[in-house]
PDB file of N, CA and C in Angstrom:
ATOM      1  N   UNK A   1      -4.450  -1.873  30.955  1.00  0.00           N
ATOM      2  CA  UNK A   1      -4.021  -2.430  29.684  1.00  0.00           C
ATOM      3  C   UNK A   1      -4.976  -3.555  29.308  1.00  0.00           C
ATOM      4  N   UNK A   2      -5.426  -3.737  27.825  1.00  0.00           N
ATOM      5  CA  UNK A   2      -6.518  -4.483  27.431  1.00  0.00           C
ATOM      6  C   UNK A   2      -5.749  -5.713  26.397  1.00  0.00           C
ATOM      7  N   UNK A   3      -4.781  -5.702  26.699  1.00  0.00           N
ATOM      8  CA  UNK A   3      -3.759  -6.912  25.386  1.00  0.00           C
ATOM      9  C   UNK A   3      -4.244  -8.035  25.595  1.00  0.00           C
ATOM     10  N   UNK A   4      -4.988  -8.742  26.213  1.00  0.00           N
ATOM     11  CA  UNK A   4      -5.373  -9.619  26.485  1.00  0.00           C
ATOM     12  C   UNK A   4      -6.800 -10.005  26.185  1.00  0.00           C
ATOM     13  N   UNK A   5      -7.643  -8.880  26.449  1.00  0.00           N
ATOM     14  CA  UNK A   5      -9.351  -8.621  26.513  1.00  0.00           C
ATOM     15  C   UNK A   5      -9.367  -8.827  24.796  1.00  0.00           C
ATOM     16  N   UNK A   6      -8.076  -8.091  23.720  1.00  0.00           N
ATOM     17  CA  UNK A   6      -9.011  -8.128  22.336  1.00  0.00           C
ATOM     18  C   UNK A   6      -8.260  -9.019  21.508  1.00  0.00           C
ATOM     19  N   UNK A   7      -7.517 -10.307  21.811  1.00  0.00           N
ATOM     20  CA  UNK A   7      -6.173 -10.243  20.839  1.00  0.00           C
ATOM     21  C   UNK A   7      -6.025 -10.332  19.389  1.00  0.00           C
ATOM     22  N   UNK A   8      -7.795 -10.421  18.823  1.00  0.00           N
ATOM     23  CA  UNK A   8      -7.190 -10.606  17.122  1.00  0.00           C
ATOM     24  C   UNK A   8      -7.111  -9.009  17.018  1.00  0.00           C
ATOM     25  N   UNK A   9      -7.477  -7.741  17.827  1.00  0.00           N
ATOM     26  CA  UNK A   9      -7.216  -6.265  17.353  1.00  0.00           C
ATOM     27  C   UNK A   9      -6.354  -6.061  17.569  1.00  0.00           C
ATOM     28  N   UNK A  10      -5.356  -6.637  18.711  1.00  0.00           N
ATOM     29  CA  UNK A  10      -3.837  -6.561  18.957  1.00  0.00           C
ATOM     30  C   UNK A  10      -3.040  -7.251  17.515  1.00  0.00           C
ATOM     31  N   UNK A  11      -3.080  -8.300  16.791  1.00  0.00           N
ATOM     32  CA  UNK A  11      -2.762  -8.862  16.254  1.00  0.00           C
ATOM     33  C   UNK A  11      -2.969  -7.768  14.471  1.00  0.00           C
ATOM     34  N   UNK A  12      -4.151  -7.647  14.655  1.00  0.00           N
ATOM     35  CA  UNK A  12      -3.941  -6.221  13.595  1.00  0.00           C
ATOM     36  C   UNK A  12      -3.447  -5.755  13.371  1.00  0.00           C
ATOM     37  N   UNK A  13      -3.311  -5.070  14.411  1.00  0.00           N
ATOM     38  CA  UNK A  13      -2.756  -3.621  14.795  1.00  0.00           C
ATOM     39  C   UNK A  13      -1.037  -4.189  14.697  1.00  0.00           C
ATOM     40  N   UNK A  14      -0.806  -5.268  14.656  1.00  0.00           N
ATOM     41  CA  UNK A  14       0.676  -5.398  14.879  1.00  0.00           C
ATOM     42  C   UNK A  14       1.028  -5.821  13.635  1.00  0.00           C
ATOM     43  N   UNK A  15       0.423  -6.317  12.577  1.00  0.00           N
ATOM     44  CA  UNK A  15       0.609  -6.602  11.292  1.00  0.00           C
ATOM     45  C   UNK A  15       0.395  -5.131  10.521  1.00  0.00           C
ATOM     46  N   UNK A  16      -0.435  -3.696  10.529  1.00  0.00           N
ATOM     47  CA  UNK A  16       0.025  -3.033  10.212  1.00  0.00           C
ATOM     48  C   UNK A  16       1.395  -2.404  10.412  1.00  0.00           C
ATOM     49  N   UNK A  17       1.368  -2.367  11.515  1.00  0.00           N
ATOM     50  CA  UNK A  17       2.620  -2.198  12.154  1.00  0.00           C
ATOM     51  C   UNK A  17       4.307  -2.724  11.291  1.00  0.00           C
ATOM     52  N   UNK A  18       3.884  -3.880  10.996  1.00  0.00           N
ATOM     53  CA  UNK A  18       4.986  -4.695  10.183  1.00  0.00           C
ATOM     54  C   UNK A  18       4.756  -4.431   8.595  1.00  0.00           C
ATOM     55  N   UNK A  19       3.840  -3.802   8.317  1.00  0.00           N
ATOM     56  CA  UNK A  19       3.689  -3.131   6.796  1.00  0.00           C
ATOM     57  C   UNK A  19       4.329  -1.909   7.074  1.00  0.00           C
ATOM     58  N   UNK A  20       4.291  -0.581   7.666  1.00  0.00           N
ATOM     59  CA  UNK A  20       4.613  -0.035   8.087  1.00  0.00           C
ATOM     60  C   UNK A  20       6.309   0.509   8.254  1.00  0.00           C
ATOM     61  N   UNK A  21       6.942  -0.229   8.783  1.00  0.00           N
ATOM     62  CA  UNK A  21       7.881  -0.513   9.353  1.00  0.00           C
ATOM     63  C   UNK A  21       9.423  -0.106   8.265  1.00  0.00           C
ATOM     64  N   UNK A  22       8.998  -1.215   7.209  1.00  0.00           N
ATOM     65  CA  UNK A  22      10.020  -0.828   6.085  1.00  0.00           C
ATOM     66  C   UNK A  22      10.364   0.551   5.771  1.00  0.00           C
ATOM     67  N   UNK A  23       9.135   1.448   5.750  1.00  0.00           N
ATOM     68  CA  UNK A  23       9.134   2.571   5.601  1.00  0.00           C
ATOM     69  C   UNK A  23       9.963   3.238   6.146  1.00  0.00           C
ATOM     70  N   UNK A  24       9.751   2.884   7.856  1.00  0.00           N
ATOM     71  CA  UNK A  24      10.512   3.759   8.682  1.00  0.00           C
ATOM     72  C   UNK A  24      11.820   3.502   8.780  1.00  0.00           C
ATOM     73  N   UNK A  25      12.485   2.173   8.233  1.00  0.00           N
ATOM     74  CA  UNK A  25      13.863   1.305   8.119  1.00  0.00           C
ATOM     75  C   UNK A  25      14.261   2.276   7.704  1.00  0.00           C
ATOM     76  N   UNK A  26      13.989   2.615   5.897  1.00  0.00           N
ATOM     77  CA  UNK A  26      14.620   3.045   4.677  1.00  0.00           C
ATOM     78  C   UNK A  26      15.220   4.615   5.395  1.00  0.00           C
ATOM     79  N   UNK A  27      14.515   5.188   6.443  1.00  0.00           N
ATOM     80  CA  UNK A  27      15.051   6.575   6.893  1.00  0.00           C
ATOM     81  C   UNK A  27      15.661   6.480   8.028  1.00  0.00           C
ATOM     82  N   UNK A  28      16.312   4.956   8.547  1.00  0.00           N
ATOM     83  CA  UNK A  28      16.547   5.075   9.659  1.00  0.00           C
ATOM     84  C   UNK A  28      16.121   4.766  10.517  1.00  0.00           C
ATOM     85  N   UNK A  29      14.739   4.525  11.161  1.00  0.00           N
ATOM     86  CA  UNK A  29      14.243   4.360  12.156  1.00  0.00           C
ATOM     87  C   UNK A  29      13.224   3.121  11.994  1.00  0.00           C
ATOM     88  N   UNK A  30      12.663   3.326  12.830  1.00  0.00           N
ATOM     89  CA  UNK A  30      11.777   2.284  13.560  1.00  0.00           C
ATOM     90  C   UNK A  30      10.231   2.377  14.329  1.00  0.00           C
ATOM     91  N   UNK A  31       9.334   1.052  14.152  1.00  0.00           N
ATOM     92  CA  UNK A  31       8.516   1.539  15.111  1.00  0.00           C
ATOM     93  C   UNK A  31       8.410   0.263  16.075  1.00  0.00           C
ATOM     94  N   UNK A  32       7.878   0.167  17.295  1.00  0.00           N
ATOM     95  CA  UNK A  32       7.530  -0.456  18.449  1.00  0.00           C
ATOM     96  C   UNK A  32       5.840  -0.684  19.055  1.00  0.00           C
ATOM     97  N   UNK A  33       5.538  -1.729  18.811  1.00  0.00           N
ATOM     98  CA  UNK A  33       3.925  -1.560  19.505  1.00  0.00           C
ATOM     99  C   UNK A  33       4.378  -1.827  21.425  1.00  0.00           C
ATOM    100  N   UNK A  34       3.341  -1.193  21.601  1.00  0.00           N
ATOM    101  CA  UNK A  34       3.465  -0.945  23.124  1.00  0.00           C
ATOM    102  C   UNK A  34       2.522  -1.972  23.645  1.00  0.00           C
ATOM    103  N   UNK A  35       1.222  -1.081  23.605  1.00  0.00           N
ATOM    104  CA  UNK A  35      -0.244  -1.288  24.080  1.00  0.00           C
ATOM    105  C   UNK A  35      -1.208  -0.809  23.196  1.00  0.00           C
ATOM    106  N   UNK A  36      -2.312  -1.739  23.356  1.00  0.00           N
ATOM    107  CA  UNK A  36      -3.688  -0.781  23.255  1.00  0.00           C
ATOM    108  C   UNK A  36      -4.296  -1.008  23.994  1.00  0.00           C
ATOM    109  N   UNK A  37      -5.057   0.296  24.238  1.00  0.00           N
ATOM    110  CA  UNK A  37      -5.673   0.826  26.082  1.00  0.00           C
ATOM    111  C   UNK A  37      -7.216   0.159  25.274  1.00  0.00           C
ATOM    112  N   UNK A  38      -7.701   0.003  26.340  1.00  0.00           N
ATOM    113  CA  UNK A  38      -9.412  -0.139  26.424  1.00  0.00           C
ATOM    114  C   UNK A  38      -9.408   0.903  25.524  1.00  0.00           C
ATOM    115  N   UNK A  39      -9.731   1.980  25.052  1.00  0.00           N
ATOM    116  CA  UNK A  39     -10.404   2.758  24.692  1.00  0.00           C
ATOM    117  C   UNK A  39      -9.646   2.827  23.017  1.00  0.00           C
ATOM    118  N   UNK A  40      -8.948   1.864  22.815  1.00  0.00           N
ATOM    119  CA  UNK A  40      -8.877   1.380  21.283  1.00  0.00           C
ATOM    120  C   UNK A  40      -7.705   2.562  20.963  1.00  0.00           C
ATOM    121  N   UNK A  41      -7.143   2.941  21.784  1.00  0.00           N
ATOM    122  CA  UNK A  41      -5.857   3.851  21.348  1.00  0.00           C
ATOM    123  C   UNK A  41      -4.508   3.222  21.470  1.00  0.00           C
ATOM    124  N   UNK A  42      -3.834   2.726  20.141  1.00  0.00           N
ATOM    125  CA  UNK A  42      -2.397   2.362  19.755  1.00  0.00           C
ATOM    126  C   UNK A  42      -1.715   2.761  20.300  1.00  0.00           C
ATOM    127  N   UNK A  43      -0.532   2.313  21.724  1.00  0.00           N
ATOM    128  CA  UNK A  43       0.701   2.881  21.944  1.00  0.00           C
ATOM    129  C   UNK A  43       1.666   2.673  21.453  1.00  0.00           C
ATOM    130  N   UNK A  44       2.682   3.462  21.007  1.00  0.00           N
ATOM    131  CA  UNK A  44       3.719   2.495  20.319  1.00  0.00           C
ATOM    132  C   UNK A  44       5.276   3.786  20.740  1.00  0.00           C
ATOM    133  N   UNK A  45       6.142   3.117  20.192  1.00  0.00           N
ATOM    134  CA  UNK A  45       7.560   3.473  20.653  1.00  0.00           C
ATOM    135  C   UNK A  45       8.203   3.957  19.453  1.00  0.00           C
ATOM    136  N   UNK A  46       8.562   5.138  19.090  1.00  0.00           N
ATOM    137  CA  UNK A  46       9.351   4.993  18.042  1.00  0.00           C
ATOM    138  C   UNK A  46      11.207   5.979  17.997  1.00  0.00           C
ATOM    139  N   UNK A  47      11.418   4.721  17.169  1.00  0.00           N
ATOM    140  CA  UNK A  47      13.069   3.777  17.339  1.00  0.00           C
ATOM    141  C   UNK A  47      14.141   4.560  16.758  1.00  0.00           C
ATOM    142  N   UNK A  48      15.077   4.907  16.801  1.00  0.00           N
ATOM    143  CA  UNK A  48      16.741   4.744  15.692  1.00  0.00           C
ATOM    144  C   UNK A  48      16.047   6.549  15.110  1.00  0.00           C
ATOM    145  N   UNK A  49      16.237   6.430  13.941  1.00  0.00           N
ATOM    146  CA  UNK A  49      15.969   8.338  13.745  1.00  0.00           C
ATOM    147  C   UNK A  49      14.640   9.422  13.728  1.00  0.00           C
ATOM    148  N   UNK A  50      13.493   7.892  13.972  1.00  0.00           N
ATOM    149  CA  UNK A  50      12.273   8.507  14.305  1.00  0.00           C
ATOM    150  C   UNK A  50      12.185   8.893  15.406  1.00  0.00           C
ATOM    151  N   UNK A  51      12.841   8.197  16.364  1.00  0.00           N
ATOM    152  CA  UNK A  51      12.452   8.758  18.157  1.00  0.00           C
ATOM    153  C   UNK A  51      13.146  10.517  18.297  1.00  0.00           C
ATOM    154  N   UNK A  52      14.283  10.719  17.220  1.00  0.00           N
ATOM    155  CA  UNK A  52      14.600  12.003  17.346  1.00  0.00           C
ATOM    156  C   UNK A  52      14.163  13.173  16.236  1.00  0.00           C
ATOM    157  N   UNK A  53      13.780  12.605  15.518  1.00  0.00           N
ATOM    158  CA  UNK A  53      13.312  13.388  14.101  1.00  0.00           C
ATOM    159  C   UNK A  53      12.162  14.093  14.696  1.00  0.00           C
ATOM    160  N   UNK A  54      12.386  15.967  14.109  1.00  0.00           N
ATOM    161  CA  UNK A  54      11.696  16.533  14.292  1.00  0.00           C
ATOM    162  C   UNK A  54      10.244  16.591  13.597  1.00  0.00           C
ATOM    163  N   UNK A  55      10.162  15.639  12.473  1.00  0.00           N
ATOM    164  CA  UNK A  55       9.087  15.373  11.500  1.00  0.00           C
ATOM    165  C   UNK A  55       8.008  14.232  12.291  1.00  0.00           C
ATOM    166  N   UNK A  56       9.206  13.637  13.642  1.00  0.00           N
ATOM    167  CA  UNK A  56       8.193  12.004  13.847  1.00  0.00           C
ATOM    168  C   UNK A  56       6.968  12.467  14.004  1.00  0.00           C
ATOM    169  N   UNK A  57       6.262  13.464  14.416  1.00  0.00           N
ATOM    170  CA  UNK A  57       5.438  14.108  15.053  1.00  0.00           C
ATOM    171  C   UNK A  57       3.823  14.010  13.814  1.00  0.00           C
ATOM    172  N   UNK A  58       4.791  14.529  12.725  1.00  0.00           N
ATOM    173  CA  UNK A  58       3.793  14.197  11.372  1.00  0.00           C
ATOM    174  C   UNK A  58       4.082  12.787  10.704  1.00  0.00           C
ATOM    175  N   UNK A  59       4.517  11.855  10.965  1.00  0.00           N
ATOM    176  CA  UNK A  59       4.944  11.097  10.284  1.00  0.00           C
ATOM    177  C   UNK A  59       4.008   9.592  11.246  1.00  0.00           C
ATOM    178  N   UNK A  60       4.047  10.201  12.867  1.00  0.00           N
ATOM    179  CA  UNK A  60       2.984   9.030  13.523  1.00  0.00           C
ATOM    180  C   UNK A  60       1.541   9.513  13.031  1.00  0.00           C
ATOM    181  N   UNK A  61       0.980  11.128  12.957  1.00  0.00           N
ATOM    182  CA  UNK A  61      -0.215  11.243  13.015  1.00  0.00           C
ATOM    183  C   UNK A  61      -0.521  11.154  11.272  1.00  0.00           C
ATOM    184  N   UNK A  62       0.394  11.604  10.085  1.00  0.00           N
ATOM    185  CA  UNK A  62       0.053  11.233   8.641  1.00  0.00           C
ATOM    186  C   UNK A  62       0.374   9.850   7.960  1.00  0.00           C
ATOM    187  N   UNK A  63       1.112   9.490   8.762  1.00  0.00           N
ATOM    188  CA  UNK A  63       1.640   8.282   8.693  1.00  0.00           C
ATOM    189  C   UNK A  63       1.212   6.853   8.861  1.00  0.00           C
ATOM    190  N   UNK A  64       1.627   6.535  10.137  1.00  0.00           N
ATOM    191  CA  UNK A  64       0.940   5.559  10.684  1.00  0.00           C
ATOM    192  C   UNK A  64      -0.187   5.585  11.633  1.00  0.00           C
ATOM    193  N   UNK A  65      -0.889   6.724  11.748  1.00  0.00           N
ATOM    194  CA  UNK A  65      -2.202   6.643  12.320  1.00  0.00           C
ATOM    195  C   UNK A  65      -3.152   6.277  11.330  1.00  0.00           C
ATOM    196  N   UNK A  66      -2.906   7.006   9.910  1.00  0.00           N
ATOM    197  CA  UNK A  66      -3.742   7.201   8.950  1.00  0.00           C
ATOM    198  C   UNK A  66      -3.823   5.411   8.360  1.00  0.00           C
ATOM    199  N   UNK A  67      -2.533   5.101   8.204  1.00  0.00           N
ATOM    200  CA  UNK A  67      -2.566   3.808   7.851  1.00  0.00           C
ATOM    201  C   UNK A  67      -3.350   2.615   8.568  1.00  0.00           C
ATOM    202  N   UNK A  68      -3.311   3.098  10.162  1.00  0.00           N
ATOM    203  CA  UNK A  68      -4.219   2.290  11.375  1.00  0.00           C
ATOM    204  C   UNK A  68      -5.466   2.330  11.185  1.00  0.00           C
ATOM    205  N   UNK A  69      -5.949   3.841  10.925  1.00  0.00           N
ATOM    206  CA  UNK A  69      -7.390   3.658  10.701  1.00  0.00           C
ATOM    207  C   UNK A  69      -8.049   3.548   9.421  1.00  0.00           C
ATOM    208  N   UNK A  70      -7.092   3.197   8.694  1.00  0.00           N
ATOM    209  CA  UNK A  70      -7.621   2.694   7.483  1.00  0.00           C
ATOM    210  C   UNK A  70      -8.126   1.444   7.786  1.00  0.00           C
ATOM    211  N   UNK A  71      -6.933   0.759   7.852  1.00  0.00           N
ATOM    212  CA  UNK A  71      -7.143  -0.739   8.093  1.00  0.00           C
ATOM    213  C   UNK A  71      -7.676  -1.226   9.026  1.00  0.00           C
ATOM    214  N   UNK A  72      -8.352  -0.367  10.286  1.00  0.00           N
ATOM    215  CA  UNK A  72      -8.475  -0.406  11.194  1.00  0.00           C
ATOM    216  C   UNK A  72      -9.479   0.266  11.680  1.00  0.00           C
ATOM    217  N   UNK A  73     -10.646   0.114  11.712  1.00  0.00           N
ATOM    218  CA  UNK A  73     -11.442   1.415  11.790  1.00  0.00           C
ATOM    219  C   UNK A  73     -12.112   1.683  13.516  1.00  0.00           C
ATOM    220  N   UNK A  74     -12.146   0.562  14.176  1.00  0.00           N
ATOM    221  CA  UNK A  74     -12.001   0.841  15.536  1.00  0.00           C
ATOM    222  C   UNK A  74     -11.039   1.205  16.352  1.00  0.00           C
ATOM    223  N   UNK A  75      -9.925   1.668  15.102  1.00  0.00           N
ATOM    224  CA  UNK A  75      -8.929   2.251  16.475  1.00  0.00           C
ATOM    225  C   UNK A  75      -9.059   4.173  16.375  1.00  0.00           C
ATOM    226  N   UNK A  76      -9.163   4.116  17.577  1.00  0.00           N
ATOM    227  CA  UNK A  76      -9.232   5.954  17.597  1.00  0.00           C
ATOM    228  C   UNK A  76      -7.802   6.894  17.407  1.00  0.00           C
ATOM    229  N   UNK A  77      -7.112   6.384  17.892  1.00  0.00           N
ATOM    230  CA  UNK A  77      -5.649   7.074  17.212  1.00  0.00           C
ATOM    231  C   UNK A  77      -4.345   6.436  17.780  1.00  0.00           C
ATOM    232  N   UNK A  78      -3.360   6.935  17.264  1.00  0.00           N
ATOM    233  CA  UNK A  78      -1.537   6.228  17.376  1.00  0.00           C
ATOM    234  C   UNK A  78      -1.030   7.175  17.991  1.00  0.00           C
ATOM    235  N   UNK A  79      -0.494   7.040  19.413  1.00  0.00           N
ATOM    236  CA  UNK A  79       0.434   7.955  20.059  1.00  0.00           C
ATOM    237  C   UNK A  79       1.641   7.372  20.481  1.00  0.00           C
ATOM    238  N   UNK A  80       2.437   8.614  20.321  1.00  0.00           N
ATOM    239  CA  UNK A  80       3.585   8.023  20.631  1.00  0.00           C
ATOM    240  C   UNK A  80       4.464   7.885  22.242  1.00  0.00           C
ATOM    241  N   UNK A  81       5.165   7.132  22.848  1.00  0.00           N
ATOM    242  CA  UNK A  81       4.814   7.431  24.413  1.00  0.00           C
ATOM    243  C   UNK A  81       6.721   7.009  24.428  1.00  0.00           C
TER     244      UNK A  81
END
């Protein structure tokens, strides 16, 4: 675990995260930052009707990956764990 080695990319990554978020409220759910590994990949947790929704699947990779590497262009992708 690298949370320590980058913290203004942690700090990014966690303010998209909190843009983000409302989104996932309004349907119920939630998201969680975990980690990001050395190799610039977002872990995160997701909460309430996303952790069971059969859509979360498109909704981390169209969703909030797309939104990560927008804003974010050194991160390589958002998985969910």
């Amino acid at each position: 675990m690298s949370q320590n080695q980058n913290p203004e990319l942690i700090q990014k990554v966690q303010k998209v995260i909190d843009q983000i978020r409302p989104y996932l409220e309004a349907d119920g759910g939630n998201i969680r930052f975990v980690e990001l590994t050395e190799d610039n990949v977002v872990n995160v947790e997701l909460l309430g009707a996303c952790g069971s929704c059969p859509m979360s699947t498109m909704t981390l990779k169209n969703g909030v990956e797309q939104a990560m590497k927008k804003a974010i262009p050194e991160i390589k992708s958002v998985e969910a764990i």
